[in-house]
C-alpha atoms as a PDB file:
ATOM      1  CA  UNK A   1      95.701  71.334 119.637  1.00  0.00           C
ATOM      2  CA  UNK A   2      99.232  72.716 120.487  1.00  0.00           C
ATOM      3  CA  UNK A   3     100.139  73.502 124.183  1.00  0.00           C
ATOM      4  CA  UNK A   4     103.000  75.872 125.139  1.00  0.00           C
ATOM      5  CA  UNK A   5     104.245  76.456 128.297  1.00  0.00           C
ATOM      6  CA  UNK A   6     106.859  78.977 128.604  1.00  0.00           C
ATOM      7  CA  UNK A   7     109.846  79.966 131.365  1.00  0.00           C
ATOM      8  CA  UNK A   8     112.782  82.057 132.170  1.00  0.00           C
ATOM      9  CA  UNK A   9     111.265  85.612 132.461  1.00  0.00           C
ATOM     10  CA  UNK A  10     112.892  87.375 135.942  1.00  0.00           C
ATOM     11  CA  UNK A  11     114.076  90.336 136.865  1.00  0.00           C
ATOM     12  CA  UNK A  12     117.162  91.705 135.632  1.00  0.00           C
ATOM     13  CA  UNK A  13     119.679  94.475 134.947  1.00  0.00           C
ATOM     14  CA  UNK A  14     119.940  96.423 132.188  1.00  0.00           C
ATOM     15  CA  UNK A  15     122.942  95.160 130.298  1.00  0.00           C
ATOM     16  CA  UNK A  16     121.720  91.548 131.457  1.00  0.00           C
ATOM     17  CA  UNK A  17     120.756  88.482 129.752  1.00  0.00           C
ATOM     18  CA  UNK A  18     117.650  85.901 130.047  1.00  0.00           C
ATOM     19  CA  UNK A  19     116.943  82.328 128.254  1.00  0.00           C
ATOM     20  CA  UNK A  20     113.036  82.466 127.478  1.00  0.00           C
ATOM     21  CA  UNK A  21     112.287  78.735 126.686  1.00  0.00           C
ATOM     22  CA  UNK A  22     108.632  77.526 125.601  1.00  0.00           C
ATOM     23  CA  UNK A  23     107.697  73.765 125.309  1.00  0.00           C
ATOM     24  CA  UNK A  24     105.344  72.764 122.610  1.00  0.00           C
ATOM     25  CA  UNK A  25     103.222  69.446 123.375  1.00  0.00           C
ATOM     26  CA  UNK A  26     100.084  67.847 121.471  1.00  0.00           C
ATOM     27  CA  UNK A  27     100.097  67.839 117.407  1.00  0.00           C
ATOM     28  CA  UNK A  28     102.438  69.473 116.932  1.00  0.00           C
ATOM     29  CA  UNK A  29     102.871  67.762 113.225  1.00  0.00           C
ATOM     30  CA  UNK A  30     100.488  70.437 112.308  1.00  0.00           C
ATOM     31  CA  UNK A  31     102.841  73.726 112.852  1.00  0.00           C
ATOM     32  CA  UNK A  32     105.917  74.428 110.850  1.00  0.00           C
ATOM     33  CA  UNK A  33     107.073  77.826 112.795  1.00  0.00           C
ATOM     34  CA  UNK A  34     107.253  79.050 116.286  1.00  0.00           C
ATOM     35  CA  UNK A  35     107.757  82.828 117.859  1.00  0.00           C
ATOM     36  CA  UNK A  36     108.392  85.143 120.055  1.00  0.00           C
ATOM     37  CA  UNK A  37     106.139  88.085 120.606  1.00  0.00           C
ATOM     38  CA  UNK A  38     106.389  90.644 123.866  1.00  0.00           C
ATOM     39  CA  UNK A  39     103.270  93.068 124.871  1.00  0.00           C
ATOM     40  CA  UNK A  40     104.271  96.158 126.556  1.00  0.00           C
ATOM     41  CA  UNK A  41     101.511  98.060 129.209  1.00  0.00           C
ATOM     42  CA  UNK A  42      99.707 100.038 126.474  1.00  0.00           C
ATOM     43  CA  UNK A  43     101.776  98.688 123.536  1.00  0.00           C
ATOM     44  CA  UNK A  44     100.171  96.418 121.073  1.00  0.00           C
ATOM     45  CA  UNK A  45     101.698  92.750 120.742  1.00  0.00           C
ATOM     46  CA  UNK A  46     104.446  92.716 118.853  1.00  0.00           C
ATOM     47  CA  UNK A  47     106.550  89.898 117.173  1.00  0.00           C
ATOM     48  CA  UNK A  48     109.978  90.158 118.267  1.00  0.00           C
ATOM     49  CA  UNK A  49     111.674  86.652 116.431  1.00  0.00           C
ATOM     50  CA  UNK A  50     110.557  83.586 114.599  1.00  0.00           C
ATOM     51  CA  UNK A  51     111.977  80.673 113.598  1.00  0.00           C
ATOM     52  CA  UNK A  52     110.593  77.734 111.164  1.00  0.00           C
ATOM     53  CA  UNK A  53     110.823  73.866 111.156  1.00  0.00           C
ATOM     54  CA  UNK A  54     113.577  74.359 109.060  1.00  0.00           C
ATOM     55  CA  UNK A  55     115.629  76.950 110.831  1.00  0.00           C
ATOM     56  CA  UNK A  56     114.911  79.958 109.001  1.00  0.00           C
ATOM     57  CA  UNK A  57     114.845  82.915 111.541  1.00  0.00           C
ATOM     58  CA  UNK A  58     113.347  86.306 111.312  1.00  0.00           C
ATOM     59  CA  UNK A  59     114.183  89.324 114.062  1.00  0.00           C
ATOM     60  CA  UNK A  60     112.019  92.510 114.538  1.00  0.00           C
ATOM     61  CA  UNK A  61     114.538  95.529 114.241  1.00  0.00           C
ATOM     62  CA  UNK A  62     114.867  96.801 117.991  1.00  0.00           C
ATOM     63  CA  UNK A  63     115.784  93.414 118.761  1.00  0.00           C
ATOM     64  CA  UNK A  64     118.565  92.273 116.232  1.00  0.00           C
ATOM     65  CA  UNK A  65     122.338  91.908 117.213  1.00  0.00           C
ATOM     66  CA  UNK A  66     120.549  91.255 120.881  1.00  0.00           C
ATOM     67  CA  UNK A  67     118.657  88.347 120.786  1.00  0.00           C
ATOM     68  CA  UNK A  68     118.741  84.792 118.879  1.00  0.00           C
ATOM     69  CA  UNK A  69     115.780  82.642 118.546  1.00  0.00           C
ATOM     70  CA  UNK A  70     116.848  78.341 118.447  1.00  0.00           C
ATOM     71  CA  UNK A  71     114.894  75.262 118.345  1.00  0.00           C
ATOM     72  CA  UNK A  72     115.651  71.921 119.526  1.00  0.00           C
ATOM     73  CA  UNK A  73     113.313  69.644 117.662  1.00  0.00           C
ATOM     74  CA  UNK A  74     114.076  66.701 119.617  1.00  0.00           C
ATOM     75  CA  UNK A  75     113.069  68.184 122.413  1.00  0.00           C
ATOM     76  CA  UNK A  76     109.803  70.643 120.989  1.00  0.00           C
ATOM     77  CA  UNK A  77     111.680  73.659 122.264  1.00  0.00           C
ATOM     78  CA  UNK A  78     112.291  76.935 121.236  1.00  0.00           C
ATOM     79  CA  UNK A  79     114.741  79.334 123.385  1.00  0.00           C
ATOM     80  CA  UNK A  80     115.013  82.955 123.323  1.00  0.00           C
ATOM     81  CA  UNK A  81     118.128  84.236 124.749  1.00  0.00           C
ATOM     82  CA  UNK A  82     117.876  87.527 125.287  1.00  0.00           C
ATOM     83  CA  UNK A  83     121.217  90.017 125.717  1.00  0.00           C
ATOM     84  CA  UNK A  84     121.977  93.243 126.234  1.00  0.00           C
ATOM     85  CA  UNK A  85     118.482  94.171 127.758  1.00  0.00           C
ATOM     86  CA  UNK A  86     117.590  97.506 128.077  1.00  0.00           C
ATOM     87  CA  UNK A  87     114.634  98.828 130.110  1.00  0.00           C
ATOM     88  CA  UNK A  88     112.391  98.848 127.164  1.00  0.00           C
ATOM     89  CA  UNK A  89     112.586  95.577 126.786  1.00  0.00           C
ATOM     90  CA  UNK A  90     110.425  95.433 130.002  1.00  0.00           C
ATOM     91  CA  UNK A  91     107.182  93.530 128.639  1.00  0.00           C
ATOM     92  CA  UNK A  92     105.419  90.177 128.639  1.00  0.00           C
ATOM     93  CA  UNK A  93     107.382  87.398 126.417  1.00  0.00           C
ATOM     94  CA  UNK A  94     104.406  84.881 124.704  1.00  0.00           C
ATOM     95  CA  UNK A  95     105.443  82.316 122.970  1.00  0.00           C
ATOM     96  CA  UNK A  96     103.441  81.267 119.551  1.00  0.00           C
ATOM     97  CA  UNK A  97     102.984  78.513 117.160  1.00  0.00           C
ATOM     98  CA  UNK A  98     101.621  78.523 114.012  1.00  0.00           C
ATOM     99  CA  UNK A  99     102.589  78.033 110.074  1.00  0.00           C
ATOM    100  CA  UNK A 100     104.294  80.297 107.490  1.00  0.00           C
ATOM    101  CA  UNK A 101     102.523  80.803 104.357  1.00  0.00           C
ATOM    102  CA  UNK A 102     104.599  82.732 102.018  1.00  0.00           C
ATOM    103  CA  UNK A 103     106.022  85.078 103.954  1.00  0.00           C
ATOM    104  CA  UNK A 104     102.961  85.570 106.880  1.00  0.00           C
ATOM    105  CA  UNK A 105     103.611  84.033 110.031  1.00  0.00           C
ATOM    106  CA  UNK A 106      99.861  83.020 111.354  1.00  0.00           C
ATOM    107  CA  UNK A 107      99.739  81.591 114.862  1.00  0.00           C
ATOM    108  CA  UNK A 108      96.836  80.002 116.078  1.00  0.00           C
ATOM    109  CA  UNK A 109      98.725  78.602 119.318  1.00  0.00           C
ATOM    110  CA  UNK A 110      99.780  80.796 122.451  1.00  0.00           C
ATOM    111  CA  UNK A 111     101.369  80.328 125.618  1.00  0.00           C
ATOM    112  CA  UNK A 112     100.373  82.261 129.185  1.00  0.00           C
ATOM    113  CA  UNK A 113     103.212  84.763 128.702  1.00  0.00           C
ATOM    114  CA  UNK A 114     106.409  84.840 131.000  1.00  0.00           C
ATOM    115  CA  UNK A 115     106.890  88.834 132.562  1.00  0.00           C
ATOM    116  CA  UNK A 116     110.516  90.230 131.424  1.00  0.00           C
ATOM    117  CA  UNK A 117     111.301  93.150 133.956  1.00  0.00           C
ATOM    118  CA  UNK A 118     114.666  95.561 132.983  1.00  0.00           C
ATOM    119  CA  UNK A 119     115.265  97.843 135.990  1.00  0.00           C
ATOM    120  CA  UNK A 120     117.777 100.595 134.707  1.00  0.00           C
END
């Protein structure tokens, strides 16, 4: 079992920035890449970066130029910082672990989800 515990969601400006981190604790021998996804009210979950052991990062369109996804092994961590936010950003930030296989991310692990609120 992997356990993720995520923090940094707020409030914030349009324009602003945020630093979404997530802990990972347990095995986590077992995963090999961590991500980002965001829910939206009434929006499916969407992945919105990913990163593997090995650094490789991937960035869902809306989102690139704006954000970077990092890990810190050493430490289990995995950061989002987020800049440039615009009020659609607005959703609930989970953080995931899982594997790559190929080139499908599958996470089995989730954190409780950190709220990311743009006012305009």
């Amino acid at each position: 079992q992997v356990q993720l515990v995520e923090c940094g969601g707020g409030l914030v400006q349009a324009g602003g920035s945020l630093r979404l981190s997530c802990a990972a604790s347990g095995s986590i021998f077992s995963i090999n890449a961590m991500g980002w996804y965001r829910q939206a009210p009434g929006n499916e979950r969407e992945l919105v970066a990913a990163i593997t052991s090995g650094g490789s990062t991937d960035y869902a369109d809306s989102v690139k130029g704006r954000f970077t996804i990092s890990n810190d092994n050493a430490k289990n961590t995995v950061y989002l910082q987020v800049n440039s936010l615009k009020p659609e950003d607005t959703a609930v930030y989970y953080c995931a672990a899982g594997w790559l296989t190929g080139e499908v991310y599958v996470y089995e692990y989730w954190g409780q989800g950190t709220q990311v609120t743009v006012s305009s």
